[in-house]
Protein backbone atom coordinates (compact mmCIF):
# COMPACT_ATOMS: atom_id res chain seq x y z
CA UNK A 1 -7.14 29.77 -11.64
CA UNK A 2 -7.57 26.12 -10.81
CA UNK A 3 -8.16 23.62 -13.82
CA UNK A 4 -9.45 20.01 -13.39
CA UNK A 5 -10.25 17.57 -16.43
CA UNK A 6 -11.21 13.73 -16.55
CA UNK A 7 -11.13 12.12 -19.83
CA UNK A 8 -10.78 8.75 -20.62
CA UNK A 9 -8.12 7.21 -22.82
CA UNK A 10 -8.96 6.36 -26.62
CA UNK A 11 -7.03 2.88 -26.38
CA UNK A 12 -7.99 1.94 -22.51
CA UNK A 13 -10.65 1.87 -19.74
CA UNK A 14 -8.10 3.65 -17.75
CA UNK A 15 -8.88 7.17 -16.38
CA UNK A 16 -6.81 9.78 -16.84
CA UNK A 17 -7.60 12.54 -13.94
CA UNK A 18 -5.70 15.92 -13.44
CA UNK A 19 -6.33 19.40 -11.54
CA UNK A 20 -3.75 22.44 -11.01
CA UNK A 21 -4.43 25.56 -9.39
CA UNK A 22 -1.25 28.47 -9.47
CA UNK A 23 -1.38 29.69 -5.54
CA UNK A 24 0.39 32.54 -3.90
CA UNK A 25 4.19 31.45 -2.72
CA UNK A 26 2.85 32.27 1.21
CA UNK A 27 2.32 30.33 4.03
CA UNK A 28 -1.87 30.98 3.35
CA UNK A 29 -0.90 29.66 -0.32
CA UNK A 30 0.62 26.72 0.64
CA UNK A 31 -2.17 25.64 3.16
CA UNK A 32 -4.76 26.35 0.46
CA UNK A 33 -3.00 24.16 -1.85
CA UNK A 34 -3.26 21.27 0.89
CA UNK A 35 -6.82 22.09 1.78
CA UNK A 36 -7.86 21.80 -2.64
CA UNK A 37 -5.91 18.92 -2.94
CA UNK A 38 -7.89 16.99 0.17
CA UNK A 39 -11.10 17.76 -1.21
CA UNK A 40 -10.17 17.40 -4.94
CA UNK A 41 -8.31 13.24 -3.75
CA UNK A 42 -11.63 12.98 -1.71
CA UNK A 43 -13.95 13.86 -4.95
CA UNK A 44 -11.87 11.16 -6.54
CA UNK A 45 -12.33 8.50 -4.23
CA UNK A 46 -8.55 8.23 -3.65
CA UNK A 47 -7.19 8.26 0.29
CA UNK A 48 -6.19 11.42 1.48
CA UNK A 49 -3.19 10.09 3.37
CA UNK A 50 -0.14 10.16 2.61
CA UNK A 51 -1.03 12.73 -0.12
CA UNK A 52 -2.26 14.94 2.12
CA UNK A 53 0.97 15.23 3.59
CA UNK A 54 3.21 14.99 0.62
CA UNK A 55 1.10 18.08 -0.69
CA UNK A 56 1.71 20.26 2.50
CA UNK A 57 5.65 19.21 2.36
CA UNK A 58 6.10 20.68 -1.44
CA UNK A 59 3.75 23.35 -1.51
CA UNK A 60 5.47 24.60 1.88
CA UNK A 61 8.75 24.33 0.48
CA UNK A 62 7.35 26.09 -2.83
CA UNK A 63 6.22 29.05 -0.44
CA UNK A 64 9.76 29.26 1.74
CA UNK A 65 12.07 28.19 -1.05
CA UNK A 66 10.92 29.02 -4.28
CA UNK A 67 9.56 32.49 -3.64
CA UNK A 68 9.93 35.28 -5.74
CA UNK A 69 7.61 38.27 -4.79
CA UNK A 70 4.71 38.49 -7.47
CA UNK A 71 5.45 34.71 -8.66
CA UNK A 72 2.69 31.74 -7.94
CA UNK A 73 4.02 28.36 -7.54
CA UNK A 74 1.72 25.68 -9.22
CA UNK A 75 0.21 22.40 -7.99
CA UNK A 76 -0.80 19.87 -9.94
CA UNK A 77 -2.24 16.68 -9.39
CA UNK A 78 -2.63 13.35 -12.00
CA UNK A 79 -3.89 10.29 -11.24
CA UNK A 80 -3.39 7.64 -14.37
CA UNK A 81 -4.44 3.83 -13.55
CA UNK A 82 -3.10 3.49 -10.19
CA UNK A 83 -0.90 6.11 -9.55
CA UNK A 84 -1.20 9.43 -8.27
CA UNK A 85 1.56 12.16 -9.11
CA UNK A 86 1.75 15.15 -7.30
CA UNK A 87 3.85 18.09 -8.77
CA UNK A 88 4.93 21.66 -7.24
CA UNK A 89 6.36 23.63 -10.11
CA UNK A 90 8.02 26.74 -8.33
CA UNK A 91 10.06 29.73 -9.97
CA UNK A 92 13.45 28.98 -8.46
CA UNK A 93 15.32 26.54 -11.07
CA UNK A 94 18.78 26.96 -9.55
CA UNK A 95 17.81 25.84 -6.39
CA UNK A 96 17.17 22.30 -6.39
CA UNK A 97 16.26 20.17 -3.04
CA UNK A 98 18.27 17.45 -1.72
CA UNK A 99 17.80 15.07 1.05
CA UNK A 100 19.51 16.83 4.18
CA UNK A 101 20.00 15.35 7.64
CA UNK A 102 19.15 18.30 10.16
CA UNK A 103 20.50 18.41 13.49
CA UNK A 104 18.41 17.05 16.39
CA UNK A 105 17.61 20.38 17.44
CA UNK A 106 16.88 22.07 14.36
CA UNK A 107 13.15 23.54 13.85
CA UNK A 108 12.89 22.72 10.47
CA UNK A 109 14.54 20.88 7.43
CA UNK A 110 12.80 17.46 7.55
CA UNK A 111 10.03 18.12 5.18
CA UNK A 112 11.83 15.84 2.25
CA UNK A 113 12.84 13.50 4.41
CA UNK A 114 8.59 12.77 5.17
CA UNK A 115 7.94 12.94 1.36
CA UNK A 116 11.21 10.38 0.88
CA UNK A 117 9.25 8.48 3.63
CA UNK A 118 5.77 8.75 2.51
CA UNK A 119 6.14 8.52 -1.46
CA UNK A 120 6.86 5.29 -3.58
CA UNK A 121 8.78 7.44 -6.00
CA UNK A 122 10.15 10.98 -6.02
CA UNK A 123 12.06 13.90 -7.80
CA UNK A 124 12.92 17.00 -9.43
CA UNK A 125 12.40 18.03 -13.24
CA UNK A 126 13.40 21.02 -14.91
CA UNK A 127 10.79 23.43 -16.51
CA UNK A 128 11.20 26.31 -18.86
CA UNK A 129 13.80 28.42 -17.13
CA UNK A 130 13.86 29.58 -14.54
CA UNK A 131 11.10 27.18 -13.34
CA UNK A 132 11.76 23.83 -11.06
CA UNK A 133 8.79 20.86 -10.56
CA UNK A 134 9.29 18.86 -7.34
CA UNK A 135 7.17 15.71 -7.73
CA UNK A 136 6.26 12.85 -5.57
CA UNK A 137 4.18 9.36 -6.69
CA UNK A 138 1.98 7.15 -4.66
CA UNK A 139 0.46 4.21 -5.80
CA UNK A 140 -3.23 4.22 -4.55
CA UNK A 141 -6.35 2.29 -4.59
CA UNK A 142 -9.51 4.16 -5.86
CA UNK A 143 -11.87 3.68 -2.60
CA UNK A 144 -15.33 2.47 -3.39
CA UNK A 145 -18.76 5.23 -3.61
CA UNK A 146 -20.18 5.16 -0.48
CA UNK A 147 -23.72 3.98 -0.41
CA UNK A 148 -25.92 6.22 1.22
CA UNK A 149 -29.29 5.08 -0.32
CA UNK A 150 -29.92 3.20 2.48
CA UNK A 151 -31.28 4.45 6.24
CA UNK A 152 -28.49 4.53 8.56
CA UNK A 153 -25.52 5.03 6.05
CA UNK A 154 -23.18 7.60 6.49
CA UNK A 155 -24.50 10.82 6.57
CA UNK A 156 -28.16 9.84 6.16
CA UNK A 157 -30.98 10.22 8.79
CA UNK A 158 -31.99 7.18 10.71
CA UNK A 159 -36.02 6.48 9.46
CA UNK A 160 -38.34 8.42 12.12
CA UNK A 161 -35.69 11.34 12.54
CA UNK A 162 -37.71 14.59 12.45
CA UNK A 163 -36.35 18.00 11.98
């Protein structure tokens, strides 16, 4: 079920922006989860990277870490003013992440490391038990319509094109 609302704020000109969709706690899952939230940041106007990225780290970890077999994992995304939070609310509570060193040669283990890289702010919440929310902020700068009134612009046909 994915939910999306924009609404703006009684006292401000700010917009408040949010969508969440529960996915399966999978490999498939996770990569859907980074494939909505690219096309939901580029609906918004808002740059798809680092997000991009950030998203594919926590939904990945929701999928390997917090599974539970019949469980979804939910990803959420708010942008308010200038920031964008993203959140990955998984089903494992007790098992919180923490910024590990992995040896040279290990295969994986560096996802939090990118999203400690990559994010202006990050952390973990706790939800109704036995739930967990991994979230990550970015402070981002709405990027401007593109104008494709005009012959030539992006994705319109140069005058005298025929089909």
């Amino acid at each position: 079920m994915i939910h999306e609302t924009a609404a703006s704020e009684a006292r401000s000109d700010r917009r408040v922006r949010d969508f969440s969709v529960r996915l399966s706690p999978t490999p498939r899952g996770a990569r859907l989860g980074r494939l909505l939230a690219a096309e939901q940041l580029r609906s918004w106007g808002i740059p798809l990277d680092p997000a991009r990225q950030i998203v594919a780290e926590l939904a990945a970890n929701a999928a390997t870490h917090g599974r539970v077999s019949g469980r979804d994992f939910r990803l959420t995304l708010y942008v308010v003013a200038d920031t964008l939070r993203i959140e990955v609310t998984d089903i494992h509570g007790d098992l919180r992440p923490c910024l590990q060193e992995p040896a040279p040669d290990d295969e994986s283990g560096r996802g939090l490391l990118l999203v400690d890289a990559l994010a202006d702010r990050w952390g973990t919440a706790p939800g109704l038990c036995p739930r967990k929310t991994v979230w990550a902020e970015l402070e981002v700068a709405p990027q401007p319509e593109p104008d494709c009134s005009r012959s030539g612009a992006r994705g319109a046909l140069p005058k005298g094109t025929r089909w």
